[in-house]
PDB file of N, CA and C in Angstrom:
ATOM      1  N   UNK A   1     -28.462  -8.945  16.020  1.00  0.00           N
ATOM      2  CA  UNK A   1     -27.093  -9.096  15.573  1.00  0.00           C
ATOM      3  C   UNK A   1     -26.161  -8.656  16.704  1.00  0.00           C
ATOM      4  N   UNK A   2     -25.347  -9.217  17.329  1.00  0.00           N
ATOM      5  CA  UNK A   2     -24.406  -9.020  18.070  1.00  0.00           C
ATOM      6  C   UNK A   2     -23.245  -8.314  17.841  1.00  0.00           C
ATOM      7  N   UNK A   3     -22.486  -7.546  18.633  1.00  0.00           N
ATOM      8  CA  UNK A   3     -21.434  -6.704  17.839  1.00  0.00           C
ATOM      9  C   UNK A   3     -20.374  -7.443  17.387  1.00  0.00           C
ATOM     10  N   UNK A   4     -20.129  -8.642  17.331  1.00  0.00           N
ATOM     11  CA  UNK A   4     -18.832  -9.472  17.267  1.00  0.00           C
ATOM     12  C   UNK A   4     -19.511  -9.783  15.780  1.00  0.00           C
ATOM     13  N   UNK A   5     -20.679 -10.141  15.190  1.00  0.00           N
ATOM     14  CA  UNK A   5     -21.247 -10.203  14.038  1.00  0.00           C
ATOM     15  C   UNK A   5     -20.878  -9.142  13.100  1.00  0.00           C
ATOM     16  N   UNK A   6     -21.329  -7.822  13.591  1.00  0.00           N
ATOM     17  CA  UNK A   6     -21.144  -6.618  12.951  1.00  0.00           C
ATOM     18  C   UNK A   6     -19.471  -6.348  12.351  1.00  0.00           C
ATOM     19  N   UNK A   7     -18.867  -6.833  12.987  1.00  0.00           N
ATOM     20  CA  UNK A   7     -17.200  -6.720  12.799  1.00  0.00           C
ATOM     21  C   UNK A   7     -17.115  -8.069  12.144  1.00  0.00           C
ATOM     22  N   UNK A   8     -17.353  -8.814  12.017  1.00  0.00           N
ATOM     23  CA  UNK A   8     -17.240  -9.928  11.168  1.00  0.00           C
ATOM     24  C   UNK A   8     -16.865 -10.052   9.282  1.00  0.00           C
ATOM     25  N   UNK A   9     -15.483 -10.303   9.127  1.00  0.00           N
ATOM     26  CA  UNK A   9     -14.938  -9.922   7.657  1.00  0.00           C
ATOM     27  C   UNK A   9     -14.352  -8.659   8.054  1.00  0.00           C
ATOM     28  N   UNK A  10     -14.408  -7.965   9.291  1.00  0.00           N
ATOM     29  CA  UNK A  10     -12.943  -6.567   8.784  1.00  0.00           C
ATOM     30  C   UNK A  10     -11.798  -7.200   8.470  1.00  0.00           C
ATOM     31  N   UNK A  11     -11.242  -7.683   9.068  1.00  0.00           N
ATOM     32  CA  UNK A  11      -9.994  -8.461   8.772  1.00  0.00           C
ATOM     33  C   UNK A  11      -9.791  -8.457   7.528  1.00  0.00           C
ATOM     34  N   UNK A  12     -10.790  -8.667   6.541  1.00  0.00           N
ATOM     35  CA  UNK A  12     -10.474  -9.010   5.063  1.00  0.00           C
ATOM     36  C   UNK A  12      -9.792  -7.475   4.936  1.00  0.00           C
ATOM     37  N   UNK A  13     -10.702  -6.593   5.050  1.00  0.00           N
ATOM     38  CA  UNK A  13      -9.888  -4.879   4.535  1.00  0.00           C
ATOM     39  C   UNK A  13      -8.929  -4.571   4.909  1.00  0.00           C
ATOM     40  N   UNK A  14      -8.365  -5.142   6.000  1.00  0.00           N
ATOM     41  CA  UNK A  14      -7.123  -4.822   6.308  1.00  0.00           C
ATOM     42  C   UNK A  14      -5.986  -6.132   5.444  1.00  0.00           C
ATOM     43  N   UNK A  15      -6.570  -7.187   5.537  1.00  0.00           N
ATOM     44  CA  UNK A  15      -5.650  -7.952   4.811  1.00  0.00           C
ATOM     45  C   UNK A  15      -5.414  -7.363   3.297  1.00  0.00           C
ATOM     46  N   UNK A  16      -6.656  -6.729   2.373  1.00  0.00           N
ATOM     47  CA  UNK A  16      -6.724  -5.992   1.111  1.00  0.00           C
ATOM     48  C   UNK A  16      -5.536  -4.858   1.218  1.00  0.00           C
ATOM     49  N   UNK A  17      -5.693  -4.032   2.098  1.00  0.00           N
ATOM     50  CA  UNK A  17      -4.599  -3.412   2.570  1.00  0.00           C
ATOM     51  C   UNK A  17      -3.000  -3.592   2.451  1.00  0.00           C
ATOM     52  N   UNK A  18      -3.030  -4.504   3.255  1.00  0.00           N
ATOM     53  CA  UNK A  18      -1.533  -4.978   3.149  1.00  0.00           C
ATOM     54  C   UNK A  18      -1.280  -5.586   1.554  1.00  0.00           C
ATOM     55  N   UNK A  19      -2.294  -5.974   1.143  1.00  0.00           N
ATOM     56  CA  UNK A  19      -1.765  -6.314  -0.188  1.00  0.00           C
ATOM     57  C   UNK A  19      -1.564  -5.282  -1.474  1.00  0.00           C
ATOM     58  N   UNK A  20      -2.780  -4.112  -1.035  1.00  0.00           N
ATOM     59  CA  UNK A  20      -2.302  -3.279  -1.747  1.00  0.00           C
ATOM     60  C   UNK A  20      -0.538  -2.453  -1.546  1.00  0.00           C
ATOM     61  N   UNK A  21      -0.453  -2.491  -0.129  1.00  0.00           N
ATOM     62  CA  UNK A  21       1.190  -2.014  -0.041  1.00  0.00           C
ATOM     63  C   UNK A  21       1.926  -2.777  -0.851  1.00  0.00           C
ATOM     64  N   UNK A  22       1.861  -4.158  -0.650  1.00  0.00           N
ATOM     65  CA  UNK A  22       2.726  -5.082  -1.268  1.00  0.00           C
ATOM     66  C   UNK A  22       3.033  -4.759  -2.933  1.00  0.00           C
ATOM     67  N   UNK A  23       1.928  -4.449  -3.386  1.00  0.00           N
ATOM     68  CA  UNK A  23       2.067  -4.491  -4.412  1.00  0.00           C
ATOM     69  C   UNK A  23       2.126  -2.760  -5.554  1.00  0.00           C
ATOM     70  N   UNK A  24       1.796  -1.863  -4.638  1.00  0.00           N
ATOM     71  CA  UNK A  24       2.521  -0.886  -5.102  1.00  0.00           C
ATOM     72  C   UNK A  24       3.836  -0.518  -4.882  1.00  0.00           C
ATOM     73  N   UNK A  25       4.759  -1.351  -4.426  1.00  0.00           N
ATOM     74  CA  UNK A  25       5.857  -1.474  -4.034  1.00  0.00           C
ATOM     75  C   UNK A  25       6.918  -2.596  -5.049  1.00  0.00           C
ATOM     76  N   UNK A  26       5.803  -3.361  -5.429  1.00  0.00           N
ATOM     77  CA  UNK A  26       6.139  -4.201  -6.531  1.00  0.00           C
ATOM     78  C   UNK A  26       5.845  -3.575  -7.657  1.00  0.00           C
ATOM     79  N   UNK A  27       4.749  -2.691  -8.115  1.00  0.00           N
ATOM     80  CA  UNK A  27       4.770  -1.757  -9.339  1.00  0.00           C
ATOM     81  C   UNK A  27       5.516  -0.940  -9.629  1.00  0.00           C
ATOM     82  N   UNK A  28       6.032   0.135  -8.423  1.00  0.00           N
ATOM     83  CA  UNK A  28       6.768   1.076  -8.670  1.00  0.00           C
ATOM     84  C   UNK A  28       8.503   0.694  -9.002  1.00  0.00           C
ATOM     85  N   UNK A  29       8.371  -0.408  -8.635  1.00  0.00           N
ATOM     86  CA  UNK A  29       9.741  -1.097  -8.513  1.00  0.00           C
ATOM     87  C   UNK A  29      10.246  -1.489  -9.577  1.00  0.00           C
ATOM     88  N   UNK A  30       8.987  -2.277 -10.188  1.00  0.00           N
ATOM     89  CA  UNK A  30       9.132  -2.739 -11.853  1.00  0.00           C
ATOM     90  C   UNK A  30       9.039  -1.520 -12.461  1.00  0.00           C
ATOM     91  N   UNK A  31       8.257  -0.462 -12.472  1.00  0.00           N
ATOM     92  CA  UNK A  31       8.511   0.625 -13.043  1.00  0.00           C
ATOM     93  C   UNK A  31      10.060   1.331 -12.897  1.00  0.00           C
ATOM     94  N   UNK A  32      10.318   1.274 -11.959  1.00  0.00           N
ATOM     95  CA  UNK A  32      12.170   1.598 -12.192  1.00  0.00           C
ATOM     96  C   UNK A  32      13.371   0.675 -12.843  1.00  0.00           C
ATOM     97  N   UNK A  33      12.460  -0.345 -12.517  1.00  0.00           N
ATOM     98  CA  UNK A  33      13.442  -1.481 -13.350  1.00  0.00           C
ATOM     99  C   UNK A  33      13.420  -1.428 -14.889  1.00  0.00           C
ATOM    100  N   UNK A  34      12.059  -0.911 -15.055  1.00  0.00           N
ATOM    101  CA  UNK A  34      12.527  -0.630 -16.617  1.00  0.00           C
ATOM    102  C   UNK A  34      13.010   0.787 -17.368  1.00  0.00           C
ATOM    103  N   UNK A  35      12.212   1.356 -16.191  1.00  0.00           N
ATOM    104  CA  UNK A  35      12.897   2.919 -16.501  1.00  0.00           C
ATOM    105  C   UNK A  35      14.682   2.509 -16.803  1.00  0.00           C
ATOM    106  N   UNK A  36      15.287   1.936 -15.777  1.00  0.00           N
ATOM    107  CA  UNK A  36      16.638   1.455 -15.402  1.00  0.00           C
ATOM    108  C   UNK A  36      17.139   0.983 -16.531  1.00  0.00           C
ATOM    109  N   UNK A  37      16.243  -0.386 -17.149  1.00  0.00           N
ATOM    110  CA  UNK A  37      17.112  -0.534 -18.378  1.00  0.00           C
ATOM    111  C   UNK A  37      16.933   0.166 -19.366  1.00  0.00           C
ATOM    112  N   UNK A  38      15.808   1.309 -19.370  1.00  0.00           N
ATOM    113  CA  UNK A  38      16.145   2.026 -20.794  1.00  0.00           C
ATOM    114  C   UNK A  38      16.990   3.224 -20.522  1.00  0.00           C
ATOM    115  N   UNK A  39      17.642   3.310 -19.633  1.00  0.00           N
ATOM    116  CA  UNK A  39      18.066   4.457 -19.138  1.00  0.00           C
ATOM    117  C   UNK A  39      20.133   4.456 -19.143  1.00  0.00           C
ATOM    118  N   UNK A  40      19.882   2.837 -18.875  1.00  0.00           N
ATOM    119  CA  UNK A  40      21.121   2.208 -18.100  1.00  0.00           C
ATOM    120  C   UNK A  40      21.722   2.762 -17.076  1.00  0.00           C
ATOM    121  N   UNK A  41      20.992   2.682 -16.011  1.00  0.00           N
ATOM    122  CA  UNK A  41      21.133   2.949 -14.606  1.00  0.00           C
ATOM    123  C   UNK A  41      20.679   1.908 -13.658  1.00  0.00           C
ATOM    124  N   UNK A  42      21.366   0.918 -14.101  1.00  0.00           N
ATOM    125  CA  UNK A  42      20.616  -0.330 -12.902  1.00  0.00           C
ATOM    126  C   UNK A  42      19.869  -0.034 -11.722  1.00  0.00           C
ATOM    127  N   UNK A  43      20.728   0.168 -10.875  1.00  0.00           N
ATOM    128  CA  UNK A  43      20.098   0.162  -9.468  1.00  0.00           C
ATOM    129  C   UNK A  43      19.258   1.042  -9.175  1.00  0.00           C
ATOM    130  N   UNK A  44      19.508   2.370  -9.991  1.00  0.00           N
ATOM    131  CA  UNK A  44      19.004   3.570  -9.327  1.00  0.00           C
ATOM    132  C   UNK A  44      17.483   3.369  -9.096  1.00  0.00           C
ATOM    133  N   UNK A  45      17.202   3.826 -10.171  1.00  0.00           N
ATOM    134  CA  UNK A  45      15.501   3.884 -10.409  1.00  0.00           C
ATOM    135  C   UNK A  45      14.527   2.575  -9.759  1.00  0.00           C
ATOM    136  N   UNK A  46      15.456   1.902  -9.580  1.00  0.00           N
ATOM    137  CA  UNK A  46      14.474   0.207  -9.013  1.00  0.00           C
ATOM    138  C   UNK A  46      14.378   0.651  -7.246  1.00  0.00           C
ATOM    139  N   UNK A  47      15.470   1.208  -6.979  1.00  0.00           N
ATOM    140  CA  UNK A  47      15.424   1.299  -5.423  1.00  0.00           C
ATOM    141  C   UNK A  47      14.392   2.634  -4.940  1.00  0.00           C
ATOM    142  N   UNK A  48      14.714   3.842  -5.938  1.00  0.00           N
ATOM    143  CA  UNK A  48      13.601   5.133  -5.625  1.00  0.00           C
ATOM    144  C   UNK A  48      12.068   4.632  -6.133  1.00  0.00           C
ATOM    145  N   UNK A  49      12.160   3.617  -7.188  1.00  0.00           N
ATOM    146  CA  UNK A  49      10.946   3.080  -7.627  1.00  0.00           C
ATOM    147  C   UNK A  49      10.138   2.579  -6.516  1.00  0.00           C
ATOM    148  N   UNK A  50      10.868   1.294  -5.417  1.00  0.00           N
ATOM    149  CA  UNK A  50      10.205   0.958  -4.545  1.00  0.00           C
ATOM    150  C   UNK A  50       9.695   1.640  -3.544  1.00  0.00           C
ATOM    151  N   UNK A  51      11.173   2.663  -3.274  1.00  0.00           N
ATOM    152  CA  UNK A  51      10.713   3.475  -1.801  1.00  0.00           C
ATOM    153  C   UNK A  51       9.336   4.437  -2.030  1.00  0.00           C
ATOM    154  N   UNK A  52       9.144   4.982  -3.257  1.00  0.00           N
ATOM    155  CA  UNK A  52       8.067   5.737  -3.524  1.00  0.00           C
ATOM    156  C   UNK A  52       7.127   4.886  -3.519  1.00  0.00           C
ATOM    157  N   UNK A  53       6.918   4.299  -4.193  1.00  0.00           N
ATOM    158  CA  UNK A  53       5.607   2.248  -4.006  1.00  0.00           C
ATOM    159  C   UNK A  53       5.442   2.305  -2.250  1.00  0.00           C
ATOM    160  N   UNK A  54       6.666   2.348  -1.753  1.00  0.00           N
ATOM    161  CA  UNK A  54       6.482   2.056  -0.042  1.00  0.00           C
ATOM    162  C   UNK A  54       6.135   2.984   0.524  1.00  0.00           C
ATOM    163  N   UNK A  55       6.214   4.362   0.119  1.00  0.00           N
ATOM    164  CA  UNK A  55       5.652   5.678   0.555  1.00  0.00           C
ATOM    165  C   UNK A  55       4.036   5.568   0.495  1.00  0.00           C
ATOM    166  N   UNK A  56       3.559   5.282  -1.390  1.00  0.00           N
ATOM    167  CA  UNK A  56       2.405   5.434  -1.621  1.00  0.00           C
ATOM    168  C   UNK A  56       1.346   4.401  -0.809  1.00  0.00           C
ATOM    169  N   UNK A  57       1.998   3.507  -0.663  1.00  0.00           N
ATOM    170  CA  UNK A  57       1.403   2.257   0.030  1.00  0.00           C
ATOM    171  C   UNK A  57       0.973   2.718   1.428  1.00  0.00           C
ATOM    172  N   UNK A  58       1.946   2.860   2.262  1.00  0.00           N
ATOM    173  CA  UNK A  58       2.047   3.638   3.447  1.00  0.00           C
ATOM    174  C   UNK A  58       0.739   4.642   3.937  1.00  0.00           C
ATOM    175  N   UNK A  59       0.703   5.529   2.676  1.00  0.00           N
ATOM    176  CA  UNK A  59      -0.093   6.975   2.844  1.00  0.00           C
ATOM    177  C   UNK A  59      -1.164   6.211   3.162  1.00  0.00           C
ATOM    178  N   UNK A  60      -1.770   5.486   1.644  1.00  0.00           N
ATOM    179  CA  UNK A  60      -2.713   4.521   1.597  1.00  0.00           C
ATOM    180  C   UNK A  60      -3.477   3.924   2.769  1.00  0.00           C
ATOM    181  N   UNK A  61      -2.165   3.261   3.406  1.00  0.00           N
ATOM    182  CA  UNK A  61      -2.902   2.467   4.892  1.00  0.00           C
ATOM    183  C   UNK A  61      -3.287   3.862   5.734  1.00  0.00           C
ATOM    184  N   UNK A  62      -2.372   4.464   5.759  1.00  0.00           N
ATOM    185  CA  UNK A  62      -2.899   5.812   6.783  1.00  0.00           C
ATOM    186  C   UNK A  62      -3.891   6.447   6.804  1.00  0.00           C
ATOM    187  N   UNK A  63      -4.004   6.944   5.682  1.00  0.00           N
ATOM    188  CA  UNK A  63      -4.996   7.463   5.736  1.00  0.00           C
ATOM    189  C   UNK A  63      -7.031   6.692   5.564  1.00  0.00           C
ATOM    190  N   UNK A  64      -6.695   5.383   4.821  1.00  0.00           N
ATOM    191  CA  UNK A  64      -7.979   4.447   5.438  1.00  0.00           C
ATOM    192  C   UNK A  64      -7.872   4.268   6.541  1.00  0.00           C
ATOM    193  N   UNK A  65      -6.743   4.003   7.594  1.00  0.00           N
ATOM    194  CA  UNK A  65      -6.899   4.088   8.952  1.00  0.00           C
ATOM    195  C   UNK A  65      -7.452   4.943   9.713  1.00  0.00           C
ATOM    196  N   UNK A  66      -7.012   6.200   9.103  1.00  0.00           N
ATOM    197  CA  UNK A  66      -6.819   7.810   9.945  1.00  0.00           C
ATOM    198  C   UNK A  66      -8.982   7.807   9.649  1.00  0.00           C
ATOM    199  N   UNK A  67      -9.565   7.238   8.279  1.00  0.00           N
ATOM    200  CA  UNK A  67     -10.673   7.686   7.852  1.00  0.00           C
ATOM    201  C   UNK A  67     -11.631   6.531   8.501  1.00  0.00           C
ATOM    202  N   UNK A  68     -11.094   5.251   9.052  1.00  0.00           N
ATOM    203  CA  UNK A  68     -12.026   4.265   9.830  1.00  0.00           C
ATOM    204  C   UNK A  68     -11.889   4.830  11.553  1.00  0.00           C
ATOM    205  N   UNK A  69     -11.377   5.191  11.717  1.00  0.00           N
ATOM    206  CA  UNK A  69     -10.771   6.053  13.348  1.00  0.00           C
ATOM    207  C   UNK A  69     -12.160   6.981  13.327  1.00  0.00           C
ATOM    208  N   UNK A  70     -12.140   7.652  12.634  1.00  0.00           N
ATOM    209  CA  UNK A  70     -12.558   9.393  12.916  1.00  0.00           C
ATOM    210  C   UNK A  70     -14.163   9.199  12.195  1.00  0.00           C
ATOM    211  N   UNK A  71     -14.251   7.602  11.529  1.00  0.00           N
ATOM    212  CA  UNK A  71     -16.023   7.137  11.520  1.00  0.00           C
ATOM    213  C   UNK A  71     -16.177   6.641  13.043  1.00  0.00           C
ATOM    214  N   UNK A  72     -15.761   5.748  13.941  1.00  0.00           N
ATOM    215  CA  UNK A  72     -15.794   5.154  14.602  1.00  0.00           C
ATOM    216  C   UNK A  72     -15.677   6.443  16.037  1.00  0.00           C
ATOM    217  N   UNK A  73     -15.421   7.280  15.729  1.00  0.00           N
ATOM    218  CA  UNK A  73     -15.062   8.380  16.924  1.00  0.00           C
ATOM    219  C   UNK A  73     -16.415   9.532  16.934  1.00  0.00           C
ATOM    220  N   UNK A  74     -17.390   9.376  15.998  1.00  0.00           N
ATOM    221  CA  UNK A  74     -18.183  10.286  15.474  1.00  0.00           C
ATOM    222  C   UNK A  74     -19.471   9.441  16.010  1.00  0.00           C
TER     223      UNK A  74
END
């Protein structure tokens, strides 16, 4: 098996990745949006909804990054 074999399909985990950001960013978002309308606070909760989604997302990639780094360094 050649090493270009062995790496063959990472791409997919990182594409899984980005979709998980995408979409805890889209959960947390809808989660403020409804917090929002039961609350009646439009904007608020939809915008801290996302940025926290974009935080959690974030960590997410980091730290599978920070944990494929420090296999690959060992």
């Amino acid at each position: 098996m050649t090493p270009a074999q062995k790496h063959e399909g990472s791409g997919y985990e990182y594409f899984g990745m980005s979709l998980n950001f995408a979409i805890a960013i889209l959960l947390f978002g809808a989660g403020g949006w409804f917090l929002d309308g039961w609350v009646h606070t439009r904007p608020l909760f939809t915008i801290i909804g996302a940025f926290v989604g974009g935080f959690a997302g974030f960590m997410s990639i980091y730290y599978r990054v920070k944990k494929d780094i420090d296999a690959k360094g060992r």
